[in-house]
Protein backbone atom coordinates (compact mmCIF):
# COMPACT_ATOMS: atom_id res chain seq x y z
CA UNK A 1 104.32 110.01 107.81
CA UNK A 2 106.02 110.34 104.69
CA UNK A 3 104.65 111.61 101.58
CA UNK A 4 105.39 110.81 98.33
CA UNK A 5 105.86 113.89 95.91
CA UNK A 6 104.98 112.75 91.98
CA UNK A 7 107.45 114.40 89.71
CA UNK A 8 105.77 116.56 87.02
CA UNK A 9 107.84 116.57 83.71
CA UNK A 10 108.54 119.89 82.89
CA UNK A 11 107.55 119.49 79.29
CA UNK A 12 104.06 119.33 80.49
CA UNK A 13 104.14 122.09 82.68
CA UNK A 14 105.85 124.39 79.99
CA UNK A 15 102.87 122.66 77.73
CA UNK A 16 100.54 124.38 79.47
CA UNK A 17 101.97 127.33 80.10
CA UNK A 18 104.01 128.49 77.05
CA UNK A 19 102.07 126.78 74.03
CA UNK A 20 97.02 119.05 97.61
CA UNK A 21 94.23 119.87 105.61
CA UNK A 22 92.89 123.54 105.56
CA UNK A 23 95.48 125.85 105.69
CA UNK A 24 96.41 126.41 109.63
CA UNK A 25 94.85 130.32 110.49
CA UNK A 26 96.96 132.26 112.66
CA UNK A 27 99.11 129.42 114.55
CA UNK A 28 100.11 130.55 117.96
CA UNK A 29 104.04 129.76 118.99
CA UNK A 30 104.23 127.11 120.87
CA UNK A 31 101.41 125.38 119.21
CA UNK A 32 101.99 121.90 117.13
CA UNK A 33 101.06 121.55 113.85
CA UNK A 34 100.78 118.98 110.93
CA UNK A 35 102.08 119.45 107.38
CA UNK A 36 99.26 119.44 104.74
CA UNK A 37 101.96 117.74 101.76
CA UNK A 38 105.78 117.81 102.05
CA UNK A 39 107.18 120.85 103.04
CA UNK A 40 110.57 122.69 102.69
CA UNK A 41 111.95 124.10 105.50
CA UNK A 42 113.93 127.45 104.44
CA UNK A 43 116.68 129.02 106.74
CA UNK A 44 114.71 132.91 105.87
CA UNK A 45 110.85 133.33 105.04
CA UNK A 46 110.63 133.38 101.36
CA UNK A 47 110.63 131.18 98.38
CA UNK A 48 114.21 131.68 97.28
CA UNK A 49 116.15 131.02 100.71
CA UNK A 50 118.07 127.90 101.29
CA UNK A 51 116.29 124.60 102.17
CA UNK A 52 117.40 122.84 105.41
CA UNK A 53 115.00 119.96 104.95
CA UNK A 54 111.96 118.77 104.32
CA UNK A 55 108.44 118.09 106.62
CA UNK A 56 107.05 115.21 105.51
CA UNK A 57 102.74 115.39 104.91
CA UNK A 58 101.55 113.84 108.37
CA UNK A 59 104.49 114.80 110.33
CA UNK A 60 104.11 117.05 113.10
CA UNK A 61 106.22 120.43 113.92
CA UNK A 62 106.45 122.91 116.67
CA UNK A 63 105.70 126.61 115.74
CA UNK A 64 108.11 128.89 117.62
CA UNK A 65 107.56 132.58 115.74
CA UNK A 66 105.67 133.66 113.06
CA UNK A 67 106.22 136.27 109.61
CA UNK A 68 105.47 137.78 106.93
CA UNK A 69 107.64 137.75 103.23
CA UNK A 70 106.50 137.84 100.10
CA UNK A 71 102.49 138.81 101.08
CA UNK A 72 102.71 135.35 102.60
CA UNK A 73 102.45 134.08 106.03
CA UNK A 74 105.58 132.02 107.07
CA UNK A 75 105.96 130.06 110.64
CA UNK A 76 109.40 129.48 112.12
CA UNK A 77 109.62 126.13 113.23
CA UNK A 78 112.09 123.73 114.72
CA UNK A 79 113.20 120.19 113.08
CA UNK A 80 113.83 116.83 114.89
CA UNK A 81 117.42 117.76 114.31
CA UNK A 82 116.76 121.10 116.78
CA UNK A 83 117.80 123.43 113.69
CA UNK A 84 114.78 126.52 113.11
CA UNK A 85 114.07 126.73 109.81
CA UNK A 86 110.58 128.68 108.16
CA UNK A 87 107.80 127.35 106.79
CA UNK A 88 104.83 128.06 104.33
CA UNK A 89 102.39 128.77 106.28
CA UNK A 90 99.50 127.48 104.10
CA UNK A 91 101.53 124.14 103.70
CA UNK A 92 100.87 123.78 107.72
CA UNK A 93 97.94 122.90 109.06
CA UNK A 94 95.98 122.66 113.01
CA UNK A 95 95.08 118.90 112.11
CA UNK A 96 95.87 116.07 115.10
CA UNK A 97 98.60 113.54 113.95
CA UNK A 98 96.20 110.35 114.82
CA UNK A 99 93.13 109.21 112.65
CA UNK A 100 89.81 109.90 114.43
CA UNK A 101 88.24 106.28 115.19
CA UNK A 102 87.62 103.69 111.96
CA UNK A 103 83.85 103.74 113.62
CA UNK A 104 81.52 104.68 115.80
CA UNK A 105 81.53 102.39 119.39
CA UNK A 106 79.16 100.21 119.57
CA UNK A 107 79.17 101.17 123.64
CA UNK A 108 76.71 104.00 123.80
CA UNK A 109 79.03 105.80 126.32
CA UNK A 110 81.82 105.37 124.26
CA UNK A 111 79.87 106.57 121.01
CA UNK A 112 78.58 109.78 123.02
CA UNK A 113 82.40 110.42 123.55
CA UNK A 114 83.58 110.44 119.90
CA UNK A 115 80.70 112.36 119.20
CA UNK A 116 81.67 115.41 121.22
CA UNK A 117 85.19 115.03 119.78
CA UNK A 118 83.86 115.08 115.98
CA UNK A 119 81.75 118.00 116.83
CA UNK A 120 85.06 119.84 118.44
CA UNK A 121 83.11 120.33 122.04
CA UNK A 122 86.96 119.00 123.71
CA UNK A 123 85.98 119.42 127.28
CA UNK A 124 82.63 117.28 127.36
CA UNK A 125 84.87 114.77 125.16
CA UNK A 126 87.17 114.66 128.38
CA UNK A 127 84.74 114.28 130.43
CA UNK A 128 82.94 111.46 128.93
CA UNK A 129 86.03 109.59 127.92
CA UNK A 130 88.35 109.77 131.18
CA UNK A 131 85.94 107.67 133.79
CA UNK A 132 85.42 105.06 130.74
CA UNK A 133 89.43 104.95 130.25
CA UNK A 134 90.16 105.01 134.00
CA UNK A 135 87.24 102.09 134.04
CA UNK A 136 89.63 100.13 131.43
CA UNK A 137 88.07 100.62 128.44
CA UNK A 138 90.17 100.66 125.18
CA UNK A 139 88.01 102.59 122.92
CA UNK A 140 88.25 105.68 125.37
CA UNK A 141 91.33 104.90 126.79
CA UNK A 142 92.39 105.71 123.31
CA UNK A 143 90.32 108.52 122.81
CA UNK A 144 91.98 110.27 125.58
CA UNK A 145 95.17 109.77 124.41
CA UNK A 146 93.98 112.03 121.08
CA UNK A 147 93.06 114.86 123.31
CA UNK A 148 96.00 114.74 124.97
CA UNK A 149 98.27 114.87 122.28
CA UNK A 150 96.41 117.21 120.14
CA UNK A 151 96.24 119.60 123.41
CA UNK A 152 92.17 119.66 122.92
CA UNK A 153 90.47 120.06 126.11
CA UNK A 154 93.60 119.10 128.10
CA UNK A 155 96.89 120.27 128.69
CA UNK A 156 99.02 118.54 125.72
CA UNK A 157 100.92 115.87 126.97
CA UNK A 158 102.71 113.00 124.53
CA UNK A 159 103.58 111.50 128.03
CA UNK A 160 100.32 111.45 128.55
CA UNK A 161 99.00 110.61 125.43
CA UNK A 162 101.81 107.67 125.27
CA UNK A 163 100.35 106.01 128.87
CA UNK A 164 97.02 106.24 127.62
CA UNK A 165 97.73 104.51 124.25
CA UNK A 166 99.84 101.64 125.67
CA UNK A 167 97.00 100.87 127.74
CA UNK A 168 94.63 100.65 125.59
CA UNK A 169 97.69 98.74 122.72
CA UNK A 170 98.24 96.46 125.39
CA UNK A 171 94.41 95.35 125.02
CA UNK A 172 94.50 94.96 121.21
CA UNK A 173 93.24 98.14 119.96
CA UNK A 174 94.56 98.76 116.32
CA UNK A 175 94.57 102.47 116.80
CA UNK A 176 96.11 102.18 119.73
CA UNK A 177 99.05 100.85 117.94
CA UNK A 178 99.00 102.64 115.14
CA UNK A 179 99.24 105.40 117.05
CA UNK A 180 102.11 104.43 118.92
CA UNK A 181 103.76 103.42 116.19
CA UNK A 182 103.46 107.42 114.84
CA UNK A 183 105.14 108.76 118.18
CA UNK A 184 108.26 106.54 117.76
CA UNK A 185 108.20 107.53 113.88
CA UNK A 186 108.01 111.24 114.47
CA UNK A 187 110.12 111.26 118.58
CA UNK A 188 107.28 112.72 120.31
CA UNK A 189 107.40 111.57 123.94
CA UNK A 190 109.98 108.85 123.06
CA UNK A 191 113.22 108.61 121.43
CA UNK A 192 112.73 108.66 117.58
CA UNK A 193 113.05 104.67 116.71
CA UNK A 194 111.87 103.56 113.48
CA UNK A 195 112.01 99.34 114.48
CA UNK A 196 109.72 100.53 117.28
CA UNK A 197 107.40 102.26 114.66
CA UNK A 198 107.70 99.44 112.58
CA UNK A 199 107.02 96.83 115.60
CA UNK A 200 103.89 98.83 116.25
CA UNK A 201 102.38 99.10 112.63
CA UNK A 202 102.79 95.91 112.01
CA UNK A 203 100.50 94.84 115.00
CA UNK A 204 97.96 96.72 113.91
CA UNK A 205 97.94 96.36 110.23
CA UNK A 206 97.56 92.52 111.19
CA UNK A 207 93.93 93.98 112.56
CA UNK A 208 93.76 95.63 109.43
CA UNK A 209 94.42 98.95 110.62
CA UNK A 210 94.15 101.05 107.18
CA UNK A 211 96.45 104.19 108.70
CA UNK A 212 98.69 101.38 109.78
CA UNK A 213 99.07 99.72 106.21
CA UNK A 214 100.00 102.84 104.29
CA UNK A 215 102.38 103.85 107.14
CA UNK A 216 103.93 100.31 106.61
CA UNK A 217 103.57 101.05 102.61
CA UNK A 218 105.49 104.38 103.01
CA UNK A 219 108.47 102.76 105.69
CA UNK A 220 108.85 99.97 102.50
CA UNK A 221 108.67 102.21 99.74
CA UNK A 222 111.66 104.49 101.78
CA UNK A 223 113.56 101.58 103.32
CA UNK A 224 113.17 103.23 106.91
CA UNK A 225 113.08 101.09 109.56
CA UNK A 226 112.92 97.80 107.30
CA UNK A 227 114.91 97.21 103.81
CA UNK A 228 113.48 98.92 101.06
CA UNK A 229 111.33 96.68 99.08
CA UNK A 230 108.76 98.44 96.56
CA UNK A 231 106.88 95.03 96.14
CA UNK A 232 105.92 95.25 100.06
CA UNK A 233 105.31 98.86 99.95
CA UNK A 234 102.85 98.15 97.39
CA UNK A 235 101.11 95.25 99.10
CA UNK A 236 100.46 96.98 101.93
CA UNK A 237 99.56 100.63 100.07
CA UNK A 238 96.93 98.36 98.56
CA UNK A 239 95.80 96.73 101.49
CA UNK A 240 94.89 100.44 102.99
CA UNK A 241 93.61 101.83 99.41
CA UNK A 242 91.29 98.88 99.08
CA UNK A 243 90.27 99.80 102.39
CA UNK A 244 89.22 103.08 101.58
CA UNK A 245 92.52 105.24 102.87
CA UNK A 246 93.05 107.88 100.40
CA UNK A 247 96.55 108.98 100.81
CA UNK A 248 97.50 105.39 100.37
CA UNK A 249 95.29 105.61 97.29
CA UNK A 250 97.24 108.47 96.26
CA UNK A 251 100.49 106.34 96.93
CA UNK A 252 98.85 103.94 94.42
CA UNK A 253 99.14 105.72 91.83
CA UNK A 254 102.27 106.81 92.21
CA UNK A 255 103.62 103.48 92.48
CA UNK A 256 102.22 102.72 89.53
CA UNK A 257 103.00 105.48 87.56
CA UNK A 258 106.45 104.81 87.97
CA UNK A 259 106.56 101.12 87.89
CA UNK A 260 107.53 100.72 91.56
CA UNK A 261 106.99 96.98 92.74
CA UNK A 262 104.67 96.71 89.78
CA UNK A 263 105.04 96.94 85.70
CA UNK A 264 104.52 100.78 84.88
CA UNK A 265 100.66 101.10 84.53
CA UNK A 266 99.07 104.73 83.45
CA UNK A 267 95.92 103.43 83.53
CA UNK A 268 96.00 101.71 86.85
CA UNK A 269 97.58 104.84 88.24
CA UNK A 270 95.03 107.23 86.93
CA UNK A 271 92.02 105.20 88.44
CA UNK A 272 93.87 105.26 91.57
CA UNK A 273 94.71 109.14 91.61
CA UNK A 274 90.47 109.10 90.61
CA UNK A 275 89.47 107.42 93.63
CA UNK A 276 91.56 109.51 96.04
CA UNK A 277 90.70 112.50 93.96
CA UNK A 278 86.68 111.98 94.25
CA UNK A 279 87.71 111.60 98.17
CA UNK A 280 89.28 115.16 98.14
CA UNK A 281 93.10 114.32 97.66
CA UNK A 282 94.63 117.83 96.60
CA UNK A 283 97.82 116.07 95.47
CA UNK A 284 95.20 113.31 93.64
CA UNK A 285 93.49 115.90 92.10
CA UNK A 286 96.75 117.37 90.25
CA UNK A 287 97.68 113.95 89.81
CA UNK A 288 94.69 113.43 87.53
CA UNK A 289 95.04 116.73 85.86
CA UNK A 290 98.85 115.67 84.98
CA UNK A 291 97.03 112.06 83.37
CA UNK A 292 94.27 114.11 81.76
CA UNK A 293 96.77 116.78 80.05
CA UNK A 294 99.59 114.06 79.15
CA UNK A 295 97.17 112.00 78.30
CA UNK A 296 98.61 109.54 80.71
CA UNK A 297 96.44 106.52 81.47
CA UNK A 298 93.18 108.40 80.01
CA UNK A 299 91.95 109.84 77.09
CA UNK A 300 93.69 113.58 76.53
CA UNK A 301 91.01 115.76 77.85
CA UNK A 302 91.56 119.56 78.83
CA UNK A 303 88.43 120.06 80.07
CA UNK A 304 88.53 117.29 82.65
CA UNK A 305 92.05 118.06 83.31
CA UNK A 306 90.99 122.03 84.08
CA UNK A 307 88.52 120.78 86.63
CA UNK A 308 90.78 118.82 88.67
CA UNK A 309 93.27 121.60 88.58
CA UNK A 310 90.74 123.79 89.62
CA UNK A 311 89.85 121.81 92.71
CA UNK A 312 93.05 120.94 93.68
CA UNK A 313 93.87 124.88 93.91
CA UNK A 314 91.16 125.57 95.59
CA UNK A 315 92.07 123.68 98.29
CA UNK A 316 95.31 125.25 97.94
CA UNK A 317 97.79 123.07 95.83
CA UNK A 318 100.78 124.68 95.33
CA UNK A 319 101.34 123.76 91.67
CA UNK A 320 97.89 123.33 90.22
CA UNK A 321 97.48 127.11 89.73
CA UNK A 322 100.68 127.53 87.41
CA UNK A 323 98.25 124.24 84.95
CA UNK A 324 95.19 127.10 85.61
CA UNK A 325 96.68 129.58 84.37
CA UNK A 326 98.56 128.34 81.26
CA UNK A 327 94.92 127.05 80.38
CA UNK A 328 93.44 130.45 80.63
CA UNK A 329 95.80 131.77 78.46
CA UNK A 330 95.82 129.57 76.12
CA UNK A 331 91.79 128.67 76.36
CA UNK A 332 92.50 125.02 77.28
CA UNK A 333 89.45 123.16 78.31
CA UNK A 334 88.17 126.58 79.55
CA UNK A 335 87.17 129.79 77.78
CA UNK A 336 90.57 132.19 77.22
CA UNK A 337 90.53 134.79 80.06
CA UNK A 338 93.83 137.07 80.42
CA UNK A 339 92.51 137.85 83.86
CA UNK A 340 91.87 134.61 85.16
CA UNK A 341 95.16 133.24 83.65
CA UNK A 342 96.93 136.37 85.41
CA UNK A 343 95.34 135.23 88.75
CA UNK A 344 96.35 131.69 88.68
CA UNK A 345 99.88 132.50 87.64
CA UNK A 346 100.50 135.01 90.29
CA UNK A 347 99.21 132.26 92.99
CA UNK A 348 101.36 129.95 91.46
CA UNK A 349 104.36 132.38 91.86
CA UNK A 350 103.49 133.03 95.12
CA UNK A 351 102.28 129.03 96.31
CA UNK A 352 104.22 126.91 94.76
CA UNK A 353 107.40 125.43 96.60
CA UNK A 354 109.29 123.95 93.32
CA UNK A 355 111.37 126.83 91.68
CA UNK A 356 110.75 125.32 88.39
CA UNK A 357 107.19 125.99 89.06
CA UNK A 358 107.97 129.59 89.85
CA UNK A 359 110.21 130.43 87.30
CA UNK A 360 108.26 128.82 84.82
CA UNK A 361 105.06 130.46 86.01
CA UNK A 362 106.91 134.27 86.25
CA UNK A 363 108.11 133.85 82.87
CA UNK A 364 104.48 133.43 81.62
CA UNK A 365 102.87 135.71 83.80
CA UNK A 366 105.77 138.57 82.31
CA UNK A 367 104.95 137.49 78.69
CA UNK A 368 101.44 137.68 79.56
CA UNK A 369 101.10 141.19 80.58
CA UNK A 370 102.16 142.45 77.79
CA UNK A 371 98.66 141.21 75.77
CA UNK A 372 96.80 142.72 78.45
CA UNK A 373 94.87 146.00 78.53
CA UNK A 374 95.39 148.16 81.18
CA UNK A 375 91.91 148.04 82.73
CA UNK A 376 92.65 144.10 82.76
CA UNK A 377 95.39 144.21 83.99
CA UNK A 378 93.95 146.45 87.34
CA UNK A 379 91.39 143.79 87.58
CA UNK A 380 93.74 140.74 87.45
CA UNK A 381 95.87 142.44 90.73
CA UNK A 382 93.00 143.54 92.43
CA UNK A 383 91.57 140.10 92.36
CA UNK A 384 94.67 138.56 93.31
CA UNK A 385 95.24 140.81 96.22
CA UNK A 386 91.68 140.00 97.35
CA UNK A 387 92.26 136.38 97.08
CA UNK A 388 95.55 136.33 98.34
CA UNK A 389 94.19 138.21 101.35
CA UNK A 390 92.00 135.82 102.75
């Protein structure tokens, strides 16, 4: 579902420069695909065309063609609205819309069947799953509808997929629902209907379906499908977080960092983005790297701050790399390297989807060249091409 996008304040992007699926390889038309984190939708392939609209991180999109502008990989797809528009390709990744199961099955047969999905072997997933669904059995009944709607070992089907959930919703299972609930959020199989989506999230966040919580968290917080409330959203963002789900961690801290539902709380919000962050949140893991250079919630600390940055790029966060390299330059909370600030600034040129970002991070990148030797200045590209490569 929706994703909530924290707004950096300039100031302390221009601070550090002047003074976050994996990334879907190679997408086949015709093939569905998630969004990573919030995506624009451009009417050309590049960074400067106009935006149509946006992707929200969790939504689904179909891939009709694919590009190349700007050394970067861009995949045409079409919105709920039928309009084709171009994506980032790195922003789109082959990731199912549906959580894998909370746990293993405590039916052996069952358990044999979710282990052949987590280890990607699709057909013998199938196989074990469709006599157990056909049988009655929720868990797999459920399971089945994943493969079908993911296309993995099965022709993809959200009919399919659809049948196979209500059966097993109409039994009580809370993924089940939750599921459901996604397919009338996003249209797939059904007519896009957000009471429906609502109807069905609510069921199962009553089982204490975490995935069903934040998705009830994120229709609050947006006032889709119910009035917008930002006490609500944060009960039930809680509710997941406390359950472990990280993006509703991540939501956490947003809400508090802007006071939504809740007095403004820095410190609140930073332990929030911490816990998502140790989980592997990308967009957690800038988060923190915001607190730690603001000194937002924790103690002003560049060194801790370059370390989140540095993991949230690697996992390729579109803005962390513009922090990187203003840090390099400037030997923030890491040793001053020209090259290394030259390759982090040319990523962020060429990653980041916020033209602020970009022009910020150009405008660096040209002031920095001029300090550079020549020799470093052949490394820097030829390390960015490498990286930018792979």
């Amino acid at each position: 579902m929706l994703r909530y996008t924290m707004v950096v304040l300039a100031g302390i992007l221009a601070f550090a420069l002047v003074g976050g699926e994996a990334p879907a390889q190679g997408a086949a038309p015709g093939r569905t695909l998630v969004a990573a984190k919030t995506a624009n939708v451009r009417a050309e392939p590049g960074t400067s065309a106009a935006v149509l609209g946006r992707i929200a991180a969790g939504a689904t999109v179909k891939v009709t063609g694919q590009t190349t502008a700007g050394g970067a990989t861009w995949y045409k797809v079409v919105l709920p609205t039928g309009k084709e528009g171009y994506v980032l390709g790195e922003l789109l990744a082959e990731k199912g819309p549906t959580a894998a199961p909370r746990s293993v099955s405590r039916d052996p047969a069952v358990a044999k069947a979710q282990a052949a999905l987590t280890t990607k072997d699709y057909a013998a997933a199938e196989r074990l799953a469709r006599p157990l669904a056909e049988a009655g059995n929720a868990e797999a009944q459920y399971l089945l509808g994943t493969l079908y709607v993911e296309g993995r070992g099965v022709a993809e089907s959200a009919e399919q997929a659809l049948a196979w959930w209500r059966k097993a919703a109409a039994q009580g299972n809370a993924d089940a629902e939750a599921a459901l609930g996604f397919m009338y959020a996003e249209g797939r199989g059904v007519p896009q209907n957000y009471d429906e989506a609502v109807k069905w999230w609510r069921q199962a966040a009553g089982r204490k379906n975490a995935a069903a919580q934040r998705n009830l968290g994120v229709m609050y917080a947006e006032g889709v499908g119910v009035p917008q409330n930002d006490k609500e959203a944060l009960k039930w963002f809680t509710l997941a977080a406390e359950q472990g789900h990280v993006e509703a961690q991540t939501d956490l801290g947003f809400m508090y960092s802007e006071g939504r539902g809740t007095p403004r709380d820095f410190a609140k919000a930073a332990e929030w983005f911490r816990r998502a962050a140790e989980a592997g949140d990308p967009e957690a893991q800038y988060n923190l790297g915001v607190a730690y250079t603001a000194g937002s919630g924790v103690r002003r600390d560049f060194a801790q701050a370059a370390d989140w940055f540095q993991r949230a790029a690697k996992q390729g966060h579109g803005d962390a790399p513009a922090h990187l390299g203003g840090f390099y330059a400037r030997g923030l909370g890491v040793q001053k390297d020209l090259v290394a600030a030259h390759l982090w600034l040319t990523l962020a040129v060429a990653r980041s989807d916020r033209p602020d970002v970009r022009k910020m991070a150009a405008e660096r990148l040209a002031s920095l060249e001029q300090e550079m030797s020549a020799e470093e200045l052949e490394a820097a590209r030829k390390t960015a091409r490498e990286l930018q490569q792979k």
